[in-house]
C-alpha atoms as a PDB file:
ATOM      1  CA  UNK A   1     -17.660  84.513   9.715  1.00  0.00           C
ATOM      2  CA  UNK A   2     -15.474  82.712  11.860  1.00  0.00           C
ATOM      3  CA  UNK A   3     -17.966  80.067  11.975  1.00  0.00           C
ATOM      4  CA  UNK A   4     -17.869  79.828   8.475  1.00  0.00           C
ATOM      5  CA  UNK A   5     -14.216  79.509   8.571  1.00  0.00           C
ATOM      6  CA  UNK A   6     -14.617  76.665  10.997  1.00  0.00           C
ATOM      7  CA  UNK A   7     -17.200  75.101   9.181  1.00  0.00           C
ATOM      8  CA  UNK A   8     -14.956  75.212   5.978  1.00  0.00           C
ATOM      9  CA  UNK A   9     -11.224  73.750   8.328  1.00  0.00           C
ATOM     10  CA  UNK A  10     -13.528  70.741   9.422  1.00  0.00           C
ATOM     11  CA  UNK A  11     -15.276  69.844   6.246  1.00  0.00           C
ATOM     12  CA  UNK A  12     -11.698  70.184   4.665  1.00  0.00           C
ATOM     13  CA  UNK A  13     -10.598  67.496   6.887  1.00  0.00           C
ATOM     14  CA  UNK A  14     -12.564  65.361   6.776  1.00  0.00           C
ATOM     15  CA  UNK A  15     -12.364  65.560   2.706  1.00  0.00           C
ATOM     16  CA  UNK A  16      -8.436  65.012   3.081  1.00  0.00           C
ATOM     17  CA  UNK A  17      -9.204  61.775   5.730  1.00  0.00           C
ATOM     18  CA  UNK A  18     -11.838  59.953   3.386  1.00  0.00           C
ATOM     19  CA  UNK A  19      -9.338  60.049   0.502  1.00  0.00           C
ATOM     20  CA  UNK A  20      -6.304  59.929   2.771  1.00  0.00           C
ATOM     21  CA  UNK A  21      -4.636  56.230   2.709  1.00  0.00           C
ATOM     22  CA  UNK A  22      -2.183  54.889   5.228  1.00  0.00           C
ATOM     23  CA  UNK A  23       0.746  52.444   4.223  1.00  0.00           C
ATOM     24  CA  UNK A  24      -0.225  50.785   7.296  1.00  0.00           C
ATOM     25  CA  UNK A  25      -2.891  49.033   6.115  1.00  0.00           C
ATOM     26  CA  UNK A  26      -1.357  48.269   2.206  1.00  0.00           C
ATOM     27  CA  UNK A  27       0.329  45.463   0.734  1.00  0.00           C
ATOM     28  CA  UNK A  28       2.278  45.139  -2.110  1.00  0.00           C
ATOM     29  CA  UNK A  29       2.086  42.693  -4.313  1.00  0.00           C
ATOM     30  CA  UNK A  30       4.861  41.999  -7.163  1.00  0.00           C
ATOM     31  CA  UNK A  31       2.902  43.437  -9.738  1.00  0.00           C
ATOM     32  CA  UNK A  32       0.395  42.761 -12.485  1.00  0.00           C
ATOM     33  CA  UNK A  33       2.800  40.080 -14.595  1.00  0.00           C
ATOM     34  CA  UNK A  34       3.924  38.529 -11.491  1.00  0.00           C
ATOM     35  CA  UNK A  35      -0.279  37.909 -10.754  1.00  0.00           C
ATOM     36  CA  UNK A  36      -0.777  36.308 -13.847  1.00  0.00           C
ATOM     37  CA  UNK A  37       1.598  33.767 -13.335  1.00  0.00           C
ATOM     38  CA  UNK A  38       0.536  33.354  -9.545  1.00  0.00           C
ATOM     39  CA  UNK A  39      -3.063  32.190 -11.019  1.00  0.00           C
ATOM     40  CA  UNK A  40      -1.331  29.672 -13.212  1.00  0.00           C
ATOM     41  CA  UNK A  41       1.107  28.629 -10.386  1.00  0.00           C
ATOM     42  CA  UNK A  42      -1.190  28.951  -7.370  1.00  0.00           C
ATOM     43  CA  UNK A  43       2.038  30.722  -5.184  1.00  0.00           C
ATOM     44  CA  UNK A  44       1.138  34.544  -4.044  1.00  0.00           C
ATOM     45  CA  UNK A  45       3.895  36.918  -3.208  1.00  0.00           C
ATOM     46  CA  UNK A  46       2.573  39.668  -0.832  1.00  0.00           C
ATOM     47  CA  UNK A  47       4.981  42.424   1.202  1.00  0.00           C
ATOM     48  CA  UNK A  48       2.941  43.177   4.364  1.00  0.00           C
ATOM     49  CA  UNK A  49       2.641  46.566   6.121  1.00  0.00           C
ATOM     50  CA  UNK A  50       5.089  47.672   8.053  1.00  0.00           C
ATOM     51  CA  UNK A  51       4.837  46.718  11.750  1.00  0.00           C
ATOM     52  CA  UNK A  52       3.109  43.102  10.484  1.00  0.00           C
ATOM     53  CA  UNK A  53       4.541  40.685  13.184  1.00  0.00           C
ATOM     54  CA  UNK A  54       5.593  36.572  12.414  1.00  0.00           C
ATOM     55  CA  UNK A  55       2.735  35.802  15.690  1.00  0.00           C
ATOM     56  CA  UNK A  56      -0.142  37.841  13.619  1.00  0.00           C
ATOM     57  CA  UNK A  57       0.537  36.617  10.280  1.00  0.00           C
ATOM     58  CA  UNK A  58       0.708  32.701  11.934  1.00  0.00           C
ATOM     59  CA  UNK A  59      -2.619  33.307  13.664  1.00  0.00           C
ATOM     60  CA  UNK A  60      -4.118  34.759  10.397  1.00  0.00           C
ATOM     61  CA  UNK A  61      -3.412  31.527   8.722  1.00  0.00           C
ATOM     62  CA  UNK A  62      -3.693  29.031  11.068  1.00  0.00           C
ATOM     63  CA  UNK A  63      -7.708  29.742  10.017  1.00  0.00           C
ATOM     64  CA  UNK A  64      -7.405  28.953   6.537  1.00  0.00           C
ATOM     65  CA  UNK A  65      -4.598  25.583   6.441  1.00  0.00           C
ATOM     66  CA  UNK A  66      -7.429  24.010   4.561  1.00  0.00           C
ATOM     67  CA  UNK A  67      -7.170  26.175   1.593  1.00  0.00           C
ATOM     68  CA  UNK A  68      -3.273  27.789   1.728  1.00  0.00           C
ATOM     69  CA  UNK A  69       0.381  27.542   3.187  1.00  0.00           C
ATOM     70  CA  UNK A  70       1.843  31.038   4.154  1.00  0.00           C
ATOM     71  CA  UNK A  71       5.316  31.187   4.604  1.00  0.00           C
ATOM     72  CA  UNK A  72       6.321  34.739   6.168  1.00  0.00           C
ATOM     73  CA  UNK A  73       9.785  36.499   6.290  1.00  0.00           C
ATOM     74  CA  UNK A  74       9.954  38.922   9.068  1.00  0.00           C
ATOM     75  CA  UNK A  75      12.777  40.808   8.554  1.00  0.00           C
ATOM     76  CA  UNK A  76      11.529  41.772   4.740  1.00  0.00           C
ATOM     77  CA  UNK A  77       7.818  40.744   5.836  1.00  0.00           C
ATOM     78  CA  UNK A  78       7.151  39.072   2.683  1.00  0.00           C
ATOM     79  CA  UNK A  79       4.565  36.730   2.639  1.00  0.00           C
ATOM     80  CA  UNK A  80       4.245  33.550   0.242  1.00  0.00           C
ATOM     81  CA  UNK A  81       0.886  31.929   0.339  1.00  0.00           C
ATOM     82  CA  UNK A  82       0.530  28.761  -1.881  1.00  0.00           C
ATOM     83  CA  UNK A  83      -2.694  27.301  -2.683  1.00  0.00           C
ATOM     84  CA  UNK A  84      -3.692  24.014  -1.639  1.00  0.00           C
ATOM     85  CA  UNK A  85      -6.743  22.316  -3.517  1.00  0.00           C
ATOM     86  CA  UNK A  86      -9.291  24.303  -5.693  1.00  0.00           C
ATOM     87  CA  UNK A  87      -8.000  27.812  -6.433  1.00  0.00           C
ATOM     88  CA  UNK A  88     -11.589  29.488  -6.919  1.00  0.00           C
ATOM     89  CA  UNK A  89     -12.628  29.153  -3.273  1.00  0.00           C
ATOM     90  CA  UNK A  90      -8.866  29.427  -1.654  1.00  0.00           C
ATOM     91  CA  UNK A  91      -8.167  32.683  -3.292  1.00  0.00           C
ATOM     92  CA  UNK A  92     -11.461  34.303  -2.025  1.00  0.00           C
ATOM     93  CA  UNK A  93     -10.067  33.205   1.424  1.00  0.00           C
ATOM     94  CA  UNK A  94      -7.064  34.461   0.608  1.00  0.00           C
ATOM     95  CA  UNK A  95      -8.287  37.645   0.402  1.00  0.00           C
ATOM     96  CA  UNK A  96      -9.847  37.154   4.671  1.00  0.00           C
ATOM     97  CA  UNK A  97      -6.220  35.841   6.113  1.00  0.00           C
ATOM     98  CA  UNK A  98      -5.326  39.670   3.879  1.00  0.00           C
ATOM     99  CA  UNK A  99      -7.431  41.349   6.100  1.00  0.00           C
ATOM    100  CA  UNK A 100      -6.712  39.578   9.181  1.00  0.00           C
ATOM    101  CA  UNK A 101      -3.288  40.943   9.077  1.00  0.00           C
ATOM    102  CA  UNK A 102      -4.504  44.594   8.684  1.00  0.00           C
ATOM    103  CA  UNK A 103      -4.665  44.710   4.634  1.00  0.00           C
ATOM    104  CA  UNK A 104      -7.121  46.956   3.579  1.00  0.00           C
ATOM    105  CA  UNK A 105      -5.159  47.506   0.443  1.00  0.00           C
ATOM    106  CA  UNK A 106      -3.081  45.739  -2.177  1.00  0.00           C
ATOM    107  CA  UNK A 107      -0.726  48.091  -4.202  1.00  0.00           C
ATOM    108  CA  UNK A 108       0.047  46.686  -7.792  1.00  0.00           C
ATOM    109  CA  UNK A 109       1.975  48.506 -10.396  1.00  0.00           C
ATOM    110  CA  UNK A 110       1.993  51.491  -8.129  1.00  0.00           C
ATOM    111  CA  UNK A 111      -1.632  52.143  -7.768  1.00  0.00           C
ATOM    112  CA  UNK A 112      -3.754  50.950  -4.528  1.00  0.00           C
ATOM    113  CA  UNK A 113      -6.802  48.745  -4.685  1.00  0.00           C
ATOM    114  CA  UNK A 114      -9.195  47.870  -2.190  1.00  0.00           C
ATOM    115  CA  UNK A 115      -9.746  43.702  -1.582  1.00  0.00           C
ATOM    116  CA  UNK A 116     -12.508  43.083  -3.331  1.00  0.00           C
ATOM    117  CA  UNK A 117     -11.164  45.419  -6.573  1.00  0.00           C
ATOM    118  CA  UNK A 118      -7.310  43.549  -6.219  1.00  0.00           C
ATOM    119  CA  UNK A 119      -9.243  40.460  -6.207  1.00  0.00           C
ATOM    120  CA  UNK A 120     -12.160  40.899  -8.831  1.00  0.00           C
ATOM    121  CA  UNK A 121      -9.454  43.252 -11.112  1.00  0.00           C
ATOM    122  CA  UNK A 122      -6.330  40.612 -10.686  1.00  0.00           C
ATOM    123  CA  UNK A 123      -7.237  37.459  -8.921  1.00  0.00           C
ATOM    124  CA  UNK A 124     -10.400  35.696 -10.066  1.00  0.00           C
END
């Protein structure tokens, strides 16, 4: 019995870790409406997790200067990346310099998406 009941406790949390999602790894972005006019416009609004420092978010992009510009606010650790070139290929990068800062996540309207859904759902 109590081996059941152990079996049960770990199984349980694991369950609750899988689904689990931490804000530390989750963006917002400034919704679905504001995305449709970032295709058009090419300029991406992102707020980055909490803890996201100026040094990480500059080393992140310094990569990708061939296909963006990201201009990052500290104390509200918003992030504004505008396109450069062809947006096809620069938003796919986009989408790497995201994940080099931690992003697992982007949260629009309220409801979390993993990169490739945020991108294939609001992006491409």
């Amino acid at each position: 019995m109590k081996k059941l009941i152990s079996t049960l406790a770990f199984v349980l949390g694991v369950v609750a870790l899988s689904f689990a999602q931490d804000v530390k790894n989750t963006a917002m972005s400034q919704g679905s409406e504001a995305l449709l006019k970032s295709k058009e416009t090419g300029t991406y609004l992102y707020t980055l997790p909490a803890g996201t420092t100026s040094e990480q978010v500059t080393k992140a992009a310094s990569y990708y200067t061939n296909y963006f510009t990201v201009n990052f606010d500290e104390t509200s650790r918003e992030a504004k990346v505008e396109i450069i070139g062809d947006k096809a290929p620069s938003t796919q990068v986009m989408l790497r310099f995201l994940s080099g800062c931690g992003v697992m996540y982007v949260n629009v309207d309220g409801e979390d998406h993993q990169l490739n859904m945020f991108y294939a759902d609001y992006v491409k």
